[in-house]
N, C-alpha and C. Protein backbone atom coordinates (compact mmCIF):
# COMPACT_ATOMS: atom_id res chain seq x y z
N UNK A 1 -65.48 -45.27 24.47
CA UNK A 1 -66.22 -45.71 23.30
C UNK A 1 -65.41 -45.32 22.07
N UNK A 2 -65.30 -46.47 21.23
CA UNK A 2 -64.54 -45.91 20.09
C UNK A 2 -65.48 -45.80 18.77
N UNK A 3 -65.41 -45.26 17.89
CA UNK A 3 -66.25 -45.02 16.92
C UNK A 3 -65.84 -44.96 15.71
N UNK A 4 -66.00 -46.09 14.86
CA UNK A 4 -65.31 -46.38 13.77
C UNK A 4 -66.21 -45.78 12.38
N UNK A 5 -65.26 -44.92 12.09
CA UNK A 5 -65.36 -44.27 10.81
C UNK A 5 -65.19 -45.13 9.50
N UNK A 6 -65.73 -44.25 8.33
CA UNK A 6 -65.28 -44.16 7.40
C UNK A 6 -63.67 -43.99 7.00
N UNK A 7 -62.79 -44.29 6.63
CA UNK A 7 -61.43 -44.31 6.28
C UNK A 7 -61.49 -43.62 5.07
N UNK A 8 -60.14 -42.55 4.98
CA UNK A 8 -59.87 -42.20 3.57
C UNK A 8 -59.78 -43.57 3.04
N UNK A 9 -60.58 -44.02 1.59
CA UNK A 9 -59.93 -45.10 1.03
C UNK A 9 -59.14 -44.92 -0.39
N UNK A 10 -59.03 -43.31 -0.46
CA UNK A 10 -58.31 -43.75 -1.90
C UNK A 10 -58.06 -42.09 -2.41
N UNK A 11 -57.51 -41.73 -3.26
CA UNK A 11 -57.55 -40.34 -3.78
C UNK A 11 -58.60 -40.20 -4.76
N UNK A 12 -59.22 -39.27 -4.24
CA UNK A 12 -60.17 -38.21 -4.88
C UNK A 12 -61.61 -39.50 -4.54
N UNK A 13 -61.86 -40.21 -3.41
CA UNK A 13 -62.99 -40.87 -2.94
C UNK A 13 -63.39 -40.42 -1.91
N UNK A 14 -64.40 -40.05 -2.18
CA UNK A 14 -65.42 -39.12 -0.59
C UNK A 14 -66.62 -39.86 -0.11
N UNK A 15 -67.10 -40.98 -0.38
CA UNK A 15 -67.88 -41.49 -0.41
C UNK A 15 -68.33 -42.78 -0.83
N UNK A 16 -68.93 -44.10 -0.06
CA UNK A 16 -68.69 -45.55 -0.03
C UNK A 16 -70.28 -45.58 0.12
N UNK A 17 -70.74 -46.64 -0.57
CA UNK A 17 -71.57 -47.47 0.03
C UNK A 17 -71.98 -48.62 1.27
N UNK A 18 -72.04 -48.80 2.31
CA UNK A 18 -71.65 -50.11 2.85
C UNK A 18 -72.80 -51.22 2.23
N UNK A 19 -71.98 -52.28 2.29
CA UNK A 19 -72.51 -53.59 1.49
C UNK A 19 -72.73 -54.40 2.53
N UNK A 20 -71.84 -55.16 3.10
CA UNK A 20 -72.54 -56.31 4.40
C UNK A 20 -71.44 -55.88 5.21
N UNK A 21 -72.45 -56.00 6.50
CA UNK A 21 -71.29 -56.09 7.87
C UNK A 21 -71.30 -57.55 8.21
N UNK A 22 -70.39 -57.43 8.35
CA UNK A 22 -69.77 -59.49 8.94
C UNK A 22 -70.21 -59.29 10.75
N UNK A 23 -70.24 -58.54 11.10
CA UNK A 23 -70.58 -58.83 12.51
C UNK A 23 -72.12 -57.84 12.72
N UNK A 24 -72.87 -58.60 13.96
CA UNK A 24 -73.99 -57.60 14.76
C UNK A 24 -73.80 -57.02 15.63
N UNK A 25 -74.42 -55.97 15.89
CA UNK A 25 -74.70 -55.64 17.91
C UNK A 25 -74.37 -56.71 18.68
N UNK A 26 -73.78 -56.34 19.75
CA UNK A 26 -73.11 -57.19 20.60
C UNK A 26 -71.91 -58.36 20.42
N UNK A 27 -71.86 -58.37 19.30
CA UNK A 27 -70.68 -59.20 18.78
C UNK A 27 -69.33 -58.79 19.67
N UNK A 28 -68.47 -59.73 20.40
CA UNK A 28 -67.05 -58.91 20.46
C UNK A 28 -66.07 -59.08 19.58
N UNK A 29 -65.10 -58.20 19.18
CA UNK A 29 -64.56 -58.43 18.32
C UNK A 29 -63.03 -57.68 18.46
N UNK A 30 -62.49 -57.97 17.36
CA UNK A 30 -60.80 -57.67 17.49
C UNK A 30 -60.37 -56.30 16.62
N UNK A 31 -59.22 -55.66 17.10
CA UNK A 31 -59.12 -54.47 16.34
C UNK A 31 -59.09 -55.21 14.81
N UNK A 32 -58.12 -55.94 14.50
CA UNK A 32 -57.84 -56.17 13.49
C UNK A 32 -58.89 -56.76 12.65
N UNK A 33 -59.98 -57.11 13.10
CA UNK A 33 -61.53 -58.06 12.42
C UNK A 33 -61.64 -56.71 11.26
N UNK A 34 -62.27 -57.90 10.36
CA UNK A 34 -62.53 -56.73 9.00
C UNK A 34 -64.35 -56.40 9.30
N UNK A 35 -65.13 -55.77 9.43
CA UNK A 35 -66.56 -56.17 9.81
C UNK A 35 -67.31 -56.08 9.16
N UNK A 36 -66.62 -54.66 8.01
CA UNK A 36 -67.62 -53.92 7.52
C UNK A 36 -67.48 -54.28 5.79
N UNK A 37 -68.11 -54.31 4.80
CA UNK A 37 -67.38 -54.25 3.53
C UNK A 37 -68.31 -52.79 2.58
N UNK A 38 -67.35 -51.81 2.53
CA UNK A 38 -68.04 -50.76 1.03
C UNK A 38 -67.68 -51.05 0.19
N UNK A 39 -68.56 -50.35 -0.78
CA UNK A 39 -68.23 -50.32 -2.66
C UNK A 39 -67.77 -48.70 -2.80
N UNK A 40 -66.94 -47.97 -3.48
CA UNK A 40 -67.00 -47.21 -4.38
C UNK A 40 -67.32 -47.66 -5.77
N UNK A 41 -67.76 -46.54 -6.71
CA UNK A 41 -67.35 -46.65 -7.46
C UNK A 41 -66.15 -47.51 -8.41
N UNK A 42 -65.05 -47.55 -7.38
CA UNK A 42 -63.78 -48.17 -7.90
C UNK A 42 -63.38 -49.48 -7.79
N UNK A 43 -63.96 -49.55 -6.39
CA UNK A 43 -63.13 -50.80 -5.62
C UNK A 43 -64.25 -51.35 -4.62
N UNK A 44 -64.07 -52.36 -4.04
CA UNK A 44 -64.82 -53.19 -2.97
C UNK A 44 -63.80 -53.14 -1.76
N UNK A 45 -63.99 -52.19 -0.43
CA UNK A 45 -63.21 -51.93 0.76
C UNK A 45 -63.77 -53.01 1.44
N UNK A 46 -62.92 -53.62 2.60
CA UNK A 46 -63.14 -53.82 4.12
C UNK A 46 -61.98 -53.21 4.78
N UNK A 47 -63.29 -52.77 6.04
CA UNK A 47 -62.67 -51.81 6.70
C UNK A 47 -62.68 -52.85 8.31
N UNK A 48 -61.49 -52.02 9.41
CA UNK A 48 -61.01 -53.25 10.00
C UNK A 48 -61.48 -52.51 11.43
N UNK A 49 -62.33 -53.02 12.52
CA UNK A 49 -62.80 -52.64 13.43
C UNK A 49 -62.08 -51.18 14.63
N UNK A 50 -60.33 -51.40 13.87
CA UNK A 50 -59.66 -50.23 14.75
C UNK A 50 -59.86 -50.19 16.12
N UNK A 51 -60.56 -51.43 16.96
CA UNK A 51 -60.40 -51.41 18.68
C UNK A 51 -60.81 -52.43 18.97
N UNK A 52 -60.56 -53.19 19.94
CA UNK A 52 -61.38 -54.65 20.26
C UNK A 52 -62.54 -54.05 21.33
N UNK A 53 -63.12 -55.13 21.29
CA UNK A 53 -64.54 -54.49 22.27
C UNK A 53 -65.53 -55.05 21.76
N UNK A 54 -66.89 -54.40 22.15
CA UNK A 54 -67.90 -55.21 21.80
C UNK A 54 -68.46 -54.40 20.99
N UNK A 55 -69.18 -54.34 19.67
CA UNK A 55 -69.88 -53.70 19.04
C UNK A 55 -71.44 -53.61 19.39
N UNK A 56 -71.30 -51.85 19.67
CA UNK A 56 -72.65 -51.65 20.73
C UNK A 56 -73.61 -50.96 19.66
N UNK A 57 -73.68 -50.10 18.63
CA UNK A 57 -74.28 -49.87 17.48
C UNK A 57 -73.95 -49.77 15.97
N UNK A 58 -74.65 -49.78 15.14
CA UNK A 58 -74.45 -50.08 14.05
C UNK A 58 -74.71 -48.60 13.53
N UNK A 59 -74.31 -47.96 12.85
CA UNK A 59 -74.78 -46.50 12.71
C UNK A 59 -75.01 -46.71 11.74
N UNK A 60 -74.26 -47.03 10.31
CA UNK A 60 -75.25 -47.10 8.88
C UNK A 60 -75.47 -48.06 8.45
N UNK A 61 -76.65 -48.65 7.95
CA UNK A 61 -76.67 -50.19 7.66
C UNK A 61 -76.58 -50.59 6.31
N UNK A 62 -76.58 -51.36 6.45
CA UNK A 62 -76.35 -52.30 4.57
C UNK A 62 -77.01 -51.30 3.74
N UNK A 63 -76.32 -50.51 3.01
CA UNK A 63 -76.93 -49.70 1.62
C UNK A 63 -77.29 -48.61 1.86
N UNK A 64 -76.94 -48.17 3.46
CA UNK A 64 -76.28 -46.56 3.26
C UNK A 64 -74.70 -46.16 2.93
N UNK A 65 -75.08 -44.97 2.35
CA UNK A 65 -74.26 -44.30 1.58
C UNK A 65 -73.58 -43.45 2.31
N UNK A 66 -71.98 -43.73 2.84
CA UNK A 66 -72.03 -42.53 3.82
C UNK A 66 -70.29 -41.72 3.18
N UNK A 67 -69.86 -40.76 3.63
CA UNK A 67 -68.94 -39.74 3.69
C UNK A 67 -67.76 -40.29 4.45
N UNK A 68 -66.99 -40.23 3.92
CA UNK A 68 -65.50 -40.44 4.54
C UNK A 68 -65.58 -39.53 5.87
N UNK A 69 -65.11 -40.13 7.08
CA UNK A 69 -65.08 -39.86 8.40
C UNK A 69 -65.99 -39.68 9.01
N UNK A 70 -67.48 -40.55 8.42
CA UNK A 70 -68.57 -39.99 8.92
C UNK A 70 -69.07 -41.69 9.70
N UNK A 71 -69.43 -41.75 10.84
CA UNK A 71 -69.37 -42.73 12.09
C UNK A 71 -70.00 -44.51 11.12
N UNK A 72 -69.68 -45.24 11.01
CA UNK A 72 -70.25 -46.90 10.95
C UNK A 72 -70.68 -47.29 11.89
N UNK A 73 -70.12 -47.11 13.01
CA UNK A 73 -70.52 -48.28 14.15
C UNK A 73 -69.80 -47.37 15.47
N UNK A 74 -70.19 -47.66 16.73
CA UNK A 74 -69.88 -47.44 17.52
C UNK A 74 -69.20 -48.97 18.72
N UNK A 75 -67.69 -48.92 19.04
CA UNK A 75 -67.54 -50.07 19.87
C UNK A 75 -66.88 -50.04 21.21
N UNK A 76 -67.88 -50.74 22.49
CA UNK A 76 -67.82 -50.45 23.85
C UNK A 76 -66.50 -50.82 23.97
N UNK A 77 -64.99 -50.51 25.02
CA UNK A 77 -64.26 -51.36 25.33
C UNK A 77 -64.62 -52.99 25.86
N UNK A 78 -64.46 -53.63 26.10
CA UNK A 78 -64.68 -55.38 27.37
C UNK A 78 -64.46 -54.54 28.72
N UNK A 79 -65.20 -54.93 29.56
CA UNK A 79 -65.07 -54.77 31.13
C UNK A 79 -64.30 -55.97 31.47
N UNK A 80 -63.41 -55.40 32.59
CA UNK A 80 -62.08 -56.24 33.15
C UNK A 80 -63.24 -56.95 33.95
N UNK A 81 -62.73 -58.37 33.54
CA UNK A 81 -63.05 -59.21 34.97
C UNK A 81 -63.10 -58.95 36.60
């Protein structure tokens, strides 16, 4: 299970809003998919799924406020055929 964090996004930023996730539960998706989008203060982030697999939970949803390295989503690997 991989578990996609919060990313440092910037110097001296500890903390993002998330705004919309582009994907749901169960969606599969690609490391490189952007899914998630935060606000700081500064800037408008998307952050990029970091594993392919299927996205099995959503940990903070639209308009929580969360901490750099603190969990978004959780995503299953694909089971081999």
């Amino acid at each position: 299970m991989h578990e996609l964090v919060l990313p440092q996004l910037g110097e001296g930023i500890e903390k993002a809003t998330v705004a919309v996730w582009h994907v749901r539960s169960g969606d599969i998706i690609k490391s490189q998919d952007d899914v998630v989008e935060v606000v700081t203060d500064k800037a408008t982030f998307y952050v990029p799924a970091g594993a392919e697999g299927r996205l099995q939970e959503i940990c903070a949803p639209a308009g929580a406020e969360v901490a750099v390295g603190q969990v978004l989503a959780r995503i299953s690997p694909l089971e081999k055929a």
